[in-house]
PDB file of N, CA and C in Angstrom:
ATOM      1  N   UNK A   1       1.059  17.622   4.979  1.00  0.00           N
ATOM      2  CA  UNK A   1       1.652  16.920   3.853  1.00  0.00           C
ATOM      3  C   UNK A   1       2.033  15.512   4.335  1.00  0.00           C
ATOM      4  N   UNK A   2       1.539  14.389   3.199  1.00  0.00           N
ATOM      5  CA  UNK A   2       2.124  13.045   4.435  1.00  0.00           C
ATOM      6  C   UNK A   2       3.396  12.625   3.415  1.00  0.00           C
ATOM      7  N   UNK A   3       3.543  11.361   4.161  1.00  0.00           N
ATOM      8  CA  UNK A   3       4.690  10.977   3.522  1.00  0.00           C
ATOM      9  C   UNK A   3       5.156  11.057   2.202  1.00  0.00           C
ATOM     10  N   UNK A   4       3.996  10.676   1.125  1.00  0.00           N
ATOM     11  CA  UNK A   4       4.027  10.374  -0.215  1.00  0.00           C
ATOM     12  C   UNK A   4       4.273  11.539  -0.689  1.00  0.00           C
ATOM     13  N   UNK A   5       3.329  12.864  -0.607  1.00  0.00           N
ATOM     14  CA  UNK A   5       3.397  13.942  -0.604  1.00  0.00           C
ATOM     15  C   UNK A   5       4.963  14.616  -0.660  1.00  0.00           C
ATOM     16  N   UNK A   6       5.945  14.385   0.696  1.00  0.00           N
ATOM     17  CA  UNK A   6       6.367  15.106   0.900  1.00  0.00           C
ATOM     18  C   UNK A   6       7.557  14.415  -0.073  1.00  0.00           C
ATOM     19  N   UNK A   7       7.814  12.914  -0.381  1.00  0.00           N
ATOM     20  CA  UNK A   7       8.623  12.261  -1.453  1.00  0.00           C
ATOM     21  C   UNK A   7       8.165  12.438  -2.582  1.00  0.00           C
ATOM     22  N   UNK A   8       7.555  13.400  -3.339  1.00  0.00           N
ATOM     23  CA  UNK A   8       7.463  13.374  -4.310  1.00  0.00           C
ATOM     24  C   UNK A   8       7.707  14.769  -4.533  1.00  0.00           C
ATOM     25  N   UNK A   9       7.450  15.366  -3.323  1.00  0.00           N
ATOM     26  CA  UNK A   9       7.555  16.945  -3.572  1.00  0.00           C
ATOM     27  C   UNK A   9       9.203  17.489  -3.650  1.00  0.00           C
ATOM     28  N   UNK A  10       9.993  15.993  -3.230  1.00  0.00           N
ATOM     29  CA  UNK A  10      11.557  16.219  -3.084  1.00  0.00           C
ATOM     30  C   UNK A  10      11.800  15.883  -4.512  1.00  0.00           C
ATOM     31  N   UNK A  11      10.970  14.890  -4.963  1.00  0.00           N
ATOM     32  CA  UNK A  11      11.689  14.661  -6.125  1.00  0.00           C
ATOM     33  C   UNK A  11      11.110  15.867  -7.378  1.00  0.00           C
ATOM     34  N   UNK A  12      10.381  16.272  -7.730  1.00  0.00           N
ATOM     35  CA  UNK A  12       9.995  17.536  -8.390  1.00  0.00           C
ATOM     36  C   UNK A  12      10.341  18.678  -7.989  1.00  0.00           C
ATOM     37  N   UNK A  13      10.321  19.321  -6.946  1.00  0.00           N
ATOM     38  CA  UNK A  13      11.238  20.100  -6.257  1.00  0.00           C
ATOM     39  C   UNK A  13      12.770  20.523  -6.821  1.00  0.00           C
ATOM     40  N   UNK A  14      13.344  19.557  -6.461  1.00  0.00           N
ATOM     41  CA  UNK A  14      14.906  19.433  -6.785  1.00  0.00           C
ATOM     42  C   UNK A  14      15.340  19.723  -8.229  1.00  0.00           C
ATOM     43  N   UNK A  15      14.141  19.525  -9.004  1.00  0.00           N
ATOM     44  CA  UNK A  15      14.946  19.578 -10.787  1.00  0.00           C
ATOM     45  C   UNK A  15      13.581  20.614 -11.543  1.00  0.00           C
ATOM     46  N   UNK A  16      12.609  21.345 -10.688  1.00  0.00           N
ATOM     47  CA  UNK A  16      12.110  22.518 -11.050  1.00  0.00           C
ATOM     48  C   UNK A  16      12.759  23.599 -11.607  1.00  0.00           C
ATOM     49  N   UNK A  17      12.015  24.339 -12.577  1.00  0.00           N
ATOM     50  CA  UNK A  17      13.062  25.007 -13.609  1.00  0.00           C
ATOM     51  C   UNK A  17      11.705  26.231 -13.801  1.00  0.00           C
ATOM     52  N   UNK A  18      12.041  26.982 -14.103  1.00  0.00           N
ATOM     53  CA  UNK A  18      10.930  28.152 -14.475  1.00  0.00           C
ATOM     54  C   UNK A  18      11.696  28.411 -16.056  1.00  0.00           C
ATOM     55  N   UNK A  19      10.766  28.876 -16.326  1.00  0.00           N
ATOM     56  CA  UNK A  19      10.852  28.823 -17.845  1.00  0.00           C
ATOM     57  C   UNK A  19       9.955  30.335 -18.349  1.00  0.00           C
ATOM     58  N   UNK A  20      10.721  31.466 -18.736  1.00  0.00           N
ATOM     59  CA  UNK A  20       9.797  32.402 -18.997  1.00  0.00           C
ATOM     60  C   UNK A  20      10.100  32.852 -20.587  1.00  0.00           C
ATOM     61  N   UNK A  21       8.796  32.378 -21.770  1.00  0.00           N
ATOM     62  CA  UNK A  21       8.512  32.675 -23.153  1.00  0.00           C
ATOM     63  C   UNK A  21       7.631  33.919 -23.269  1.00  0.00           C
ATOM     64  N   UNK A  22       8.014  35.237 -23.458  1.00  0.00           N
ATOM     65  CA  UNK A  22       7.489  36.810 -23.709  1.00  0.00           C
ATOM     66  C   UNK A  22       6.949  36.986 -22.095  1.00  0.00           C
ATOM     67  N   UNK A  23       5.663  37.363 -21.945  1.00  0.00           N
ATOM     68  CA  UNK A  23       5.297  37.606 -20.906  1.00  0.00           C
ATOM     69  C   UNK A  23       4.717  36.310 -20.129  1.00  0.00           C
ATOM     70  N   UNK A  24       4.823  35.317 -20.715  1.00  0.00           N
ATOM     71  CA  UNK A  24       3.975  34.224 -19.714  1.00  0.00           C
ATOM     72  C   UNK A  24       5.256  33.457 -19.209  1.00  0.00           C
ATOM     73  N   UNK A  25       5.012  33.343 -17.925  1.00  0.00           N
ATOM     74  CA  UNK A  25       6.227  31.772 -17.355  1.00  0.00           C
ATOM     75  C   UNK A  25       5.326  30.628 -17.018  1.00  0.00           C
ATOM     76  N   UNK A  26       6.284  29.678 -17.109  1.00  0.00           N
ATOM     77  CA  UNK A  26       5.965  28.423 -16.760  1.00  0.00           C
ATOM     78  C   UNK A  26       6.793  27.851 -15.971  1.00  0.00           C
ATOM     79  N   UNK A  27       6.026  26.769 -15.152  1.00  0.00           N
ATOM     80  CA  UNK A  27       7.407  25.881 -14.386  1.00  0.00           C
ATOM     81  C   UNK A  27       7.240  24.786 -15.108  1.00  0.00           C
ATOM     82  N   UNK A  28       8.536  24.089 -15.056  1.00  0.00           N
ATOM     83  CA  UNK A  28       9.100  22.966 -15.683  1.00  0.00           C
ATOM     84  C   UNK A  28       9.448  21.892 -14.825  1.00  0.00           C
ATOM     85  N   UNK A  29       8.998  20.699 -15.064  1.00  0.00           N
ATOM     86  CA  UNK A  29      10.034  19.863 -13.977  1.00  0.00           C
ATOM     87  C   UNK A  29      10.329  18.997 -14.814  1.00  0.00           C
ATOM     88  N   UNK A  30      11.773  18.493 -14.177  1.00  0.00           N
ATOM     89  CA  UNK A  30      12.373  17.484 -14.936  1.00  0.00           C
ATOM     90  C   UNK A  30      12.433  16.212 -13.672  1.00  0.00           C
ATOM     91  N   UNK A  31      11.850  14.976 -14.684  1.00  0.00           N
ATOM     92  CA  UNK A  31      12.088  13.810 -13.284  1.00  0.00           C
ATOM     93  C   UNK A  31      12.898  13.259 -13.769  1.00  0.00           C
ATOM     94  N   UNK A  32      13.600  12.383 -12.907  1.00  0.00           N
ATOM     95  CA  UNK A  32      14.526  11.229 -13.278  1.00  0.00           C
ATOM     96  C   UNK A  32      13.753  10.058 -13.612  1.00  0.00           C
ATOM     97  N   UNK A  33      13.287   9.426 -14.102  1.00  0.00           N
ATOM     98  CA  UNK A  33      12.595   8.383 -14.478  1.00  0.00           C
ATOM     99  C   UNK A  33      12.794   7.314 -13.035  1.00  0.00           C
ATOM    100  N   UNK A  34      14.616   6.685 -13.309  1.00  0.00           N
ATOM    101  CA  UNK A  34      14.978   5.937 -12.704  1.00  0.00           C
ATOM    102  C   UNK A  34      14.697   5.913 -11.001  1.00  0.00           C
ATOM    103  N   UNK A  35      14.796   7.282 -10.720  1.00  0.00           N
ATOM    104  CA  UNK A  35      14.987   7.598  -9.467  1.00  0.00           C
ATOM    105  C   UNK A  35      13.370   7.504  -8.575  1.00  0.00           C
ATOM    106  N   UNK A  36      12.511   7.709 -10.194  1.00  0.00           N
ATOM    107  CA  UNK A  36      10.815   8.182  -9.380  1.00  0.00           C
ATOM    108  C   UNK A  36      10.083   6.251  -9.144  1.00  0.00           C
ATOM    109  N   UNK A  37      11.173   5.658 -10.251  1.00  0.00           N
ATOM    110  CA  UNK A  37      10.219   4.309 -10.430  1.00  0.00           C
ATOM    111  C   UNK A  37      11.296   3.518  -9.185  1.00  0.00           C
ATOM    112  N   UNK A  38      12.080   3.807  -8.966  1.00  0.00           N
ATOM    113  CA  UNK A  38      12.564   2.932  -7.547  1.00  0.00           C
ATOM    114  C   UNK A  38      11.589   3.450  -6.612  1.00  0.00           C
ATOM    115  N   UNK A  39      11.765   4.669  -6.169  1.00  0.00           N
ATOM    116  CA  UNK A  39      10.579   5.386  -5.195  1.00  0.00           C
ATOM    117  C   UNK A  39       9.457   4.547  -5.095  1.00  0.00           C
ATOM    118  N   UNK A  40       8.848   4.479  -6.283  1.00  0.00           N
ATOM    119  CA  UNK A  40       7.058   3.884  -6.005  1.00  0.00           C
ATOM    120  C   UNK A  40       7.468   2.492  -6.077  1.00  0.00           C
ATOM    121  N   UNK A  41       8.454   2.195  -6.371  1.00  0.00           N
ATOM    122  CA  UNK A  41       8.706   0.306  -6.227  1.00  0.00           C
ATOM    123  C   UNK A  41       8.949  -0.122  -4.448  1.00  0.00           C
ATOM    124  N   UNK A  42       9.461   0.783  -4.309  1.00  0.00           N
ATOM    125  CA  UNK A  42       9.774   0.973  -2.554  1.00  0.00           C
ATOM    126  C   UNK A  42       8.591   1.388  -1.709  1.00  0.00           C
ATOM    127  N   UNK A  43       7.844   2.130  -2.114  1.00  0.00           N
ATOM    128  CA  UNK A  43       6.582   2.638  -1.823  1.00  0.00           C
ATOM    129  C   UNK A  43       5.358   0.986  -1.824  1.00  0.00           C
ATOM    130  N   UNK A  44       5.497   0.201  -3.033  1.00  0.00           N
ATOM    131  CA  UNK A  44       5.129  -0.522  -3.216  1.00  0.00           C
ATOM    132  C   UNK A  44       4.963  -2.166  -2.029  1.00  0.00           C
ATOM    133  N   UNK A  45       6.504  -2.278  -2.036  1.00  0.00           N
ATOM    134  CA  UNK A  45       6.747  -3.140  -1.305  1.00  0.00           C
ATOM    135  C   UNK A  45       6.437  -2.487   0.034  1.00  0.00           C
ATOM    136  N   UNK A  46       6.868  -1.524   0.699  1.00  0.00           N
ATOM    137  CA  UNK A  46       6.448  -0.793   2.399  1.00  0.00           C
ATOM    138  C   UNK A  46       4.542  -1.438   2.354  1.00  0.00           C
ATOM    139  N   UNK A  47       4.245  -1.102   1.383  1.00  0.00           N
ATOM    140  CA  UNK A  47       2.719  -1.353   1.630  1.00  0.00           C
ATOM    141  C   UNK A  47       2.416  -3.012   1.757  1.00  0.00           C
ATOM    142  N   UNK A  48       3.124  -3.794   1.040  1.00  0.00           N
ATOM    143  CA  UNK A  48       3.019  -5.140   0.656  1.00  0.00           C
ATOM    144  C   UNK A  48       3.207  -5.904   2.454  1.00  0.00           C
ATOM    145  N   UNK A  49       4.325  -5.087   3.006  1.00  0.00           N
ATOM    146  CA  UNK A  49       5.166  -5.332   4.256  1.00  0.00           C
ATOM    147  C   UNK A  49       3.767  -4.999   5.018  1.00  0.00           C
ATOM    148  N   UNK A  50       3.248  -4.183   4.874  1.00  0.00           N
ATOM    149  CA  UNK A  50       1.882  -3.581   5.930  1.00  0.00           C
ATOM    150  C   UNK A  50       0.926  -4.709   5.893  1.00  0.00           C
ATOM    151  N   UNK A  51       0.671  -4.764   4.660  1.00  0.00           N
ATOM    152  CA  UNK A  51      -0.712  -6.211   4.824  1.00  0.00           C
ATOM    153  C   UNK A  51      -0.090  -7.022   4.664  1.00  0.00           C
ATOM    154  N   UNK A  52       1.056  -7.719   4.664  1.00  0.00           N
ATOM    155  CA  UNK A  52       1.429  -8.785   5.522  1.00  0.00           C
ATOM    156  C   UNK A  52       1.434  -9.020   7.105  1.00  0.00           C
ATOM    157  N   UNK A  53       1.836  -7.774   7.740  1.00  0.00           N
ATOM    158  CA  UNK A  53       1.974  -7.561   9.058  1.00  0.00           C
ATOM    159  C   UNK A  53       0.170  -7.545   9.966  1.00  0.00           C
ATOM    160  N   UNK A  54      -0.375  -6.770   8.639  1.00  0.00           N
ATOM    161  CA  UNK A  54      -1.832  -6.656   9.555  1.00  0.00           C
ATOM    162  C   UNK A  54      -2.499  -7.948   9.668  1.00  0.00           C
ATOM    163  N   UNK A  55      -2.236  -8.506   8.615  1.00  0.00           N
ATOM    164  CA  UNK A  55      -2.970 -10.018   8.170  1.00  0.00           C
ATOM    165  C   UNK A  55      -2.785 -10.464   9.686  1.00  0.00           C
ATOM    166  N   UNK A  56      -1.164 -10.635   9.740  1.00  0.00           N
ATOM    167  CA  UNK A  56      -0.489 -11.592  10.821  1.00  0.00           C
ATOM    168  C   UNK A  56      -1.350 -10.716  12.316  1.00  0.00           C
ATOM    169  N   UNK A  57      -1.415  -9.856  12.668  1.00  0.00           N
ATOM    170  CA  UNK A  57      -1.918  -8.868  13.700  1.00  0.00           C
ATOM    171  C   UNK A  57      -3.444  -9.501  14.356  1.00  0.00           C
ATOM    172  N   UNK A  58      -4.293  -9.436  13.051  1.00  0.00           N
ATOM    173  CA  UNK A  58      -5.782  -9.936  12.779  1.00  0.00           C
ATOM    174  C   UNK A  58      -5.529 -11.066  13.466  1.00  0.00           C
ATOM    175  N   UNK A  59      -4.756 -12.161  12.985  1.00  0.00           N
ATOM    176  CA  UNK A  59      -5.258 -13.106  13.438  1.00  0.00           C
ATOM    177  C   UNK A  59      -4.672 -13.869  14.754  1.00  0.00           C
ATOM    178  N   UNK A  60      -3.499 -12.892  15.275  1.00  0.00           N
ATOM    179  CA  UNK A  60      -3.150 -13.093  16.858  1.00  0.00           C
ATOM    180  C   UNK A  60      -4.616 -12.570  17.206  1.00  0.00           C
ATOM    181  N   UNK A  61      -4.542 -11.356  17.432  1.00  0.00           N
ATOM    182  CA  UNK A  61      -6.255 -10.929  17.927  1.00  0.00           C
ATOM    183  C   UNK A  61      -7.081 -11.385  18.404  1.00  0.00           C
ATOM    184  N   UNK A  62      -6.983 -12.331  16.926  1.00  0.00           N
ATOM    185  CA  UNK A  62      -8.477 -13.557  17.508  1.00  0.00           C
ATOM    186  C   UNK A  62      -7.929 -15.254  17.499  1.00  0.00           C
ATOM    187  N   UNK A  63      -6.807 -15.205  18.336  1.00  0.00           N
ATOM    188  CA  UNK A  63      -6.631 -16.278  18.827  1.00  0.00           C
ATOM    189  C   UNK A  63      -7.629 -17.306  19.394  1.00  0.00           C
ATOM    190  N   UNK A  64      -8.228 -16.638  20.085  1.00  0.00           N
ATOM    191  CA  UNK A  64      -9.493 -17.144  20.782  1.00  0.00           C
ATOM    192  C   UNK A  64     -10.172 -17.968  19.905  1.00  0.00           C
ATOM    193  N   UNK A  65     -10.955 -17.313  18.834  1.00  0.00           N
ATOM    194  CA  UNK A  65     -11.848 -17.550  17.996  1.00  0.00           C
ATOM    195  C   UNK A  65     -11.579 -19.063  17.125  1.00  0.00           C
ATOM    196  N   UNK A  66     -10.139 -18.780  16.707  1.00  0.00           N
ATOM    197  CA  UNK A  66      -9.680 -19.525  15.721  1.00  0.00           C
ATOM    198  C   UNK A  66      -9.424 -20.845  16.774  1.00  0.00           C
ATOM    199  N   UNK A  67      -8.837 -20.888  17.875  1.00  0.00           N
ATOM    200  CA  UNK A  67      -8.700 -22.014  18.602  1.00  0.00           C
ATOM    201  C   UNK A  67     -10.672 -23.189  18.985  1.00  0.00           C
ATOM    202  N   UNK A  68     -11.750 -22.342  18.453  1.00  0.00           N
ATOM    203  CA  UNK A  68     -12.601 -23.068  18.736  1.00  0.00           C
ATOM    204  C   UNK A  68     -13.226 -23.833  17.321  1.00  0.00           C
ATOM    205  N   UNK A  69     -13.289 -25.160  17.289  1.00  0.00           N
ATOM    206  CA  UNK A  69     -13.923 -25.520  16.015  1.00  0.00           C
ATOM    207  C   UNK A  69     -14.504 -25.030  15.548  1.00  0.00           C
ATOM    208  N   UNK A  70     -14.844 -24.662  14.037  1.00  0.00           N
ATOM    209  CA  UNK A  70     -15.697 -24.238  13.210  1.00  0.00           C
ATOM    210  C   UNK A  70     -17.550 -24.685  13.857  1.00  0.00           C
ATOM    211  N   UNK A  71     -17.699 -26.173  13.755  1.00  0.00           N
ATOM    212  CA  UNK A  71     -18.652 -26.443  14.109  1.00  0.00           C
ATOM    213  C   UNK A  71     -19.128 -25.672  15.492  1.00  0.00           C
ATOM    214  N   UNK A  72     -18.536 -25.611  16.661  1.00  0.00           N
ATOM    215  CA  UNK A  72     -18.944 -25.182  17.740  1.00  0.00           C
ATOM    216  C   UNK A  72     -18.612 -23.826  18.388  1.00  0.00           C
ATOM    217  N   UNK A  73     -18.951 -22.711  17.242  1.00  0.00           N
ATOM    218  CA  UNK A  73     -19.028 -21.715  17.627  1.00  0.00           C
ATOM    219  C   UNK A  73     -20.586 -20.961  17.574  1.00  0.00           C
ATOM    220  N   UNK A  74     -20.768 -20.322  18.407  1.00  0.00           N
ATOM    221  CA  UNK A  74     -21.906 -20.090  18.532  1.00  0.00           C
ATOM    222  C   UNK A  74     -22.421 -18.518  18.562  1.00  0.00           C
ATOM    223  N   UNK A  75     -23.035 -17.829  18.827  1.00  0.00           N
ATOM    224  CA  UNK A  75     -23.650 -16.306  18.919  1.00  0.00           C
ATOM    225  C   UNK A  75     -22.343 -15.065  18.575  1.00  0.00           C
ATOM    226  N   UNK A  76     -21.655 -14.352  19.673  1.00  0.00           N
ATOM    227  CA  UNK A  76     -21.043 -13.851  19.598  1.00  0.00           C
ATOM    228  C   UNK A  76     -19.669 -13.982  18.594  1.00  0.00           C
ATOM    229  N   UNK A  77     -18.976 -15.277  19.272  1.00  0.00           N
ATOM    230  CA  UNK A  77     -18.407 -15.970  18.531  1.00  0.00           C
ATOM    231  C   UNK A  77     -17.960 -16.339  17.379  1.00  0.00           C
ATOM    232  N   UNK A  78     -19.505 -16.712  16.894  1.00  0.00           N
ATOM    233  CA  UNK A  78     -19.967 -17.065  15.129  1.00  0.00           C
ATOM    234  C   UNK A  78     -19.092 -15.543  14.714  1.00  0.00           C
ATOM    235  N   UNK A  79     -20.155 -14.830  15.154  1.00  0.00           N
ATOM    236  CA  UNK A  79     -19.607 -13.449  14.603  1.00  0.00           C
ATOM    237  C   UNK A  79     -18.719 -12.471  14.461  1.00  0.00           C
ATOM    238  N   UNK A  80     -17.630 -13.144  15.699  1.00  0.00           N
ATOM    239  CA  UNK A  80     -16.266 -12.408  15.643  1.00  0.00           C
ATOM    240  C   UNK A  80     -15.789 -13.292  14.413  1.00  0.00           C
ATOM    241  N   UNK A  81     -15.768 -14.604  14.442  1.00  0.00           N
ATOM    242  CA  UNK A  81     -15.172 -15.767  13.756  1.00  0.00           C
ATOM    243  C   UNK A  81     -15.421 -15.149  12.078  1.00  0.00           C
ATOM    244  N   UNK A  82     -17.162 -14.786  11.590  1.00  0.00           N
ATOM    245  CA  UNK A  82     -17.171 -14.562  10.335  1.00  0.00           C
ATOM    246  C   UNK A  82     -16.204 -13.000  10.216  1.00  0.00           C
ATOM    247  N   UNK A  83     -16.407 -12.059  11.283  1.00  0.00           N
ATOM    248  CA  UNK A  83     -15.792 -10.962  10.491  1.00  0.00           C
ATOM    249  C   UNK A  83     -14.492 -10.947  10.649  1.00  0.00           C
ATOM    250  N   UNK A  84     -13.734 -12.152  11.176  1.00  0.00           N
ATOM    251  CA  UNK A  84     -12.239 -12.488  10.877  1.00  0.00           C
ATOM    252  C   UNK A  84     -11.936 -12.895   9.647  1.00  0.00           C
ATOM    253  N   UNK A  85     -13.126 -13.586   9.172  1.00  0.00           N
ATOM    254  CA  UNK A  85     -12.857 -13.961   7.543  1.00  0.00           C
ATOM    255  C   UNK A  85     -13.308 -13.167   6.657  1.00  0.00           C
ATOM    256  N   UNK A  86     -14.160 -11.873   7.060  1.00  0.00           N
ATOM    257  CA  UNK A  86     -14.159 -10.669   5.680  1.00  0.00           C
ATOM    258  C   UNK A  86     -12.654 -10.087   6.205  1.00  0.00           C
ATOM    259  N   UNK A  87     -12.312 -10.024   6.878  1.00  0.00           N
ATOM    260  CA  UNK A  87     -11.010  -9.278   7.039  1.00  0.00           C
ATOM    261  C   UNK A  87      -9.928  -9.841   6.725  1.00  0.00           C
ATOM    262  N   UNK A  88      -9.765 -10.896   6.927  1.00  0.00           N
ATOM    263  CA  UNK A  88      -8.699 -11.593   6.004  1.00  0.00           C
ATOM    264  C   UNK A  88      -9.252 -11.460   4.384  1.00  0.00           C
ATOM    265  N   UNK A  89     -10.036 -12.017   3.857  1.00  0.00           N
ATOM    266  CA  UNK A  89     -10.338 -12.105   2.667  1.00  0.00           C
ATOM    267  C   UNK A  89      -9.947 -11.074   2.156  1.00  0.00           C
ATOM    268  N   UNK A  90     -10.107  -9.492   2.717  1.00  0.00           N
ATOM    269  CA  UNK A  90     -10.048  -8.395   1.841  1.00  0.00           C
ATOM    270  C   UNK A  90      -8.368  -7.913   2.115  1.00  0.00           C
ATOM    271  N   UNK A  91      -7.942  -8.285   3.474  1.00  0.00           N
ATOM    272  CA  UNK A  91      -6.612  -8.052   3.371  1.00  0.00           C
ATOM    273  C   UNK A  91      -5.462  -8.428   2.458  1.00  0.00           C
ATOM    274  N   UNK A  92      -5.973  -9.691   2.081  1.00  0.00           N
ATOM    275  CA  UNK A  92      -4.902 -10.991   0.821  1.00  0.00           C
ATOM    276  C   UNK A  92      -5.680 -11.067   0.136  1.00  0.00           C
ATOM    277  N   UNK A  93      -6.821 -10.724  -0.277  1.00  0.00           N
ATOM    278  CA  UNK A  93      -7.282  -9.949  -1.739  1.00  0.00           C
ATOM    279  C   UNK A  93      -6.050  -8.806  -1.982  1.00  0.00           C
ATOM    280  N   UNK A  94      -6.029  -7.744  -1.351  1.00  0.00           N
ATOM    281  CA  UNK A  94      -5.448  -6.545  -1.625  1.00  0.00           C
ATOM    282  C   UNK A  94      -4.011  -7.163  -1.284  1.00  0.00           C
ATOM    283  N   UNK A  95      -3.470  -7.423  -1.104  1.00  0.00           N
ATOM    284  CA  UNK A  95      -1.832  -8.339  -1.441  1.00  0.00           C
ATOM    285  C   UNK A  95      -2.004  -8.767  -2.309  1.00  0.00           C
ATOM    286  N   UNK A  96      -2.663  -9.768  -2.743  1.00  0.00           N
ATOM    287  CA  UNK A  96      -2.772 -10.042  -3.747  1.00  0.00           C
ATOM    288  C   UNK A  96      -2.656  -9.663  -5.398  1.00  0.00           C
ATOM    289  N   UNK A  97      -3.523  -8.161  -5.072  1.00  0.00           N
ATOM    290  CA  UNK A  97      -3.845  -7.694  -6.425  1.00  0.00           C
ATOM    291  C   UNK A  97      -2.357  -6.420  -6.342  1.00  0.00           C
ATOM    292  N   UNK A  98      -1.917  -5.647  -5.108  1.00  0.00           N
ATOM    293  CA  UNK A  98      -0.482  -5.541  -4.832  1.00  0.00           C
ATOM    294  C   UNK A  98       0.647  -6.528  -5.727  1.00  0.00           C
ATOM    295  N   UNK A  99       0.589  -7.225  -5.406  1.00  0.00           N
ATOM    296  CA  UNK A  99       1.682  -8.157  -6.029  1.00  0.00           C
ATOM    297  C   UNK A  99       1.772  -8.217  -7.286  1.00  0.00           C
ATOM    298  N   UNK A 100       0.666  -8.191  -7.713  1.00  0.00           N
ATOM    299  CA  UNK A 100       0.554  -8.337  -9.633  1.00  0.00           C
ATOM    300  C   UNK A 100       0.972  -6.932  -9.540  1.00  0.00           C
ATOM    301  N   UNK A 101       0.592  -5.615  -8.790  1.00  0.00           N
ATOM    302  CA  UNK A 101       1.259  -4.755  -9.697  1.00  0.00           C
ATOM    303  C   UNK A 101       2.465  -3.966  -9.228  1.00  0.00           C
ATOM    304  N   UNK A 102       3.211  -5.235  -8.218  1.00  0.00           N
ATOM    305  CA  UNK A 102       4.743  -5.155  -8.217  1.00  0.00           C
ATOM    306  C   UNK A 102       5.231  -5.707  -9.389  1.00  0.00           C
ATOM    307  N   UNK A 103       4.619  -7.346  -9.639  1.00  0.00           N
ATOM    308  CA  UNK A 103       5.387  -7.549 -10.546  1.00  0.00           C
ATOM    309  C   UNK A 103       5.231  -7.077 -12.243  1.00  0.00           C
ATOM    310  N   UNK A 104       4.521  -6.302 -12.403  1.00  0.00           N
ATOM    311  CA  UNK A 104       4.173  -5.435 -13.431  1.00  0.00           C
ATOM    312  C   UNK A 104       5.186  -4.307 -13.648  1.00  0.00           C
ATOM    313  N   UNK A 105       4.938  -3.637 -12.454  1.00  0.00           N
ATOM    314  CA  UNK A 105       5.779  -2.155 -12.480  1.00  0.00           C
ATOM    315  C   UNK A 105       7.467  -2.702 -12.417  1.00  0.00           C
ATOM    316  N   UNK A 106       7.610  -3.744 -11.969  1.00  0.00           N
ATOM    317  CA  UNK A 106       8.988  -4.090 -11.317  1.00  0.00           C
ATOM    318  C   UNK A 106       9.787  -5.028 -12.914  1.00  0.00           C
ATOM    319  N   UNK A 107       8.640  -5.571 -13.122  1.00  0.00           N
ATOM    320  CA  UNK A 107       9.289  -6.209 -15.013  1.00  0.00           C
ATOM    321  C   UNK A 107       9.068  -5.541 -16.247  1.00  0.00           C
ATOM    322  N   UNK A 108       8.478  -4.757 -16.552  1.00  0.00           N
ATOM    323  CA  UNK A 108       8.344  -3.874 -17.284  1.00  0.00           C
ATOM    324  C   UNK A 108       8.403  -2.470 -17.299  1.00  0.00           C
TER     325      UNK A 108
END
């Protein structure tokens, strides 16, 4: 069970109700609204905190790379250099599109 799993299983868990109509039961859960939308707002930002941190990670890494001009990189190089920039690109892409739906979930 990972993390998410096991926070959500506390919060359904805790206000589970069985419910038995003639011979059939059911379980019931009751959420707190308030309590589930802080959760994934917190959930939200922990992740936001991650690809900020990896972004920053990536590009100690390749210190190297980034310290040589664009123009005068060559074979190996070239190629650490381009797949530093699909990896950034897709990292602050995905912050990016994160953020709109902090501030979505977080204003409305």
């Amino acid at each position: 069970m990972n993390v998410f799993e096991h926070k959500s299983h506390d919060i359904l868990q805790s206000c589970m109700q069985k419910v038995v109509v003639g011979a059939a039961s059911f379980l019931l859960w009751k959420v707190n609204k308030q309590t589930l939308w802080e959760r994934v707002l917190d959930e939200m930002f922990h992740a936001a905190l991650n690809l900020n941190l990896r972004v920053a990670h990536e590009m100690d890494q390749q210190k190297e790379v980034l310290n040589i001009p664009p123009d005068r990189l060559d074979g190996p190089m070239k190629d650490r250099f381009e797949k530093l920039k699909k990896v950034r690109l897709v990292l602050e892409s995905s912050l990016i599109k994160l953020d709109d739906a902090i501030m979505l979930f977080h204003d409305f």
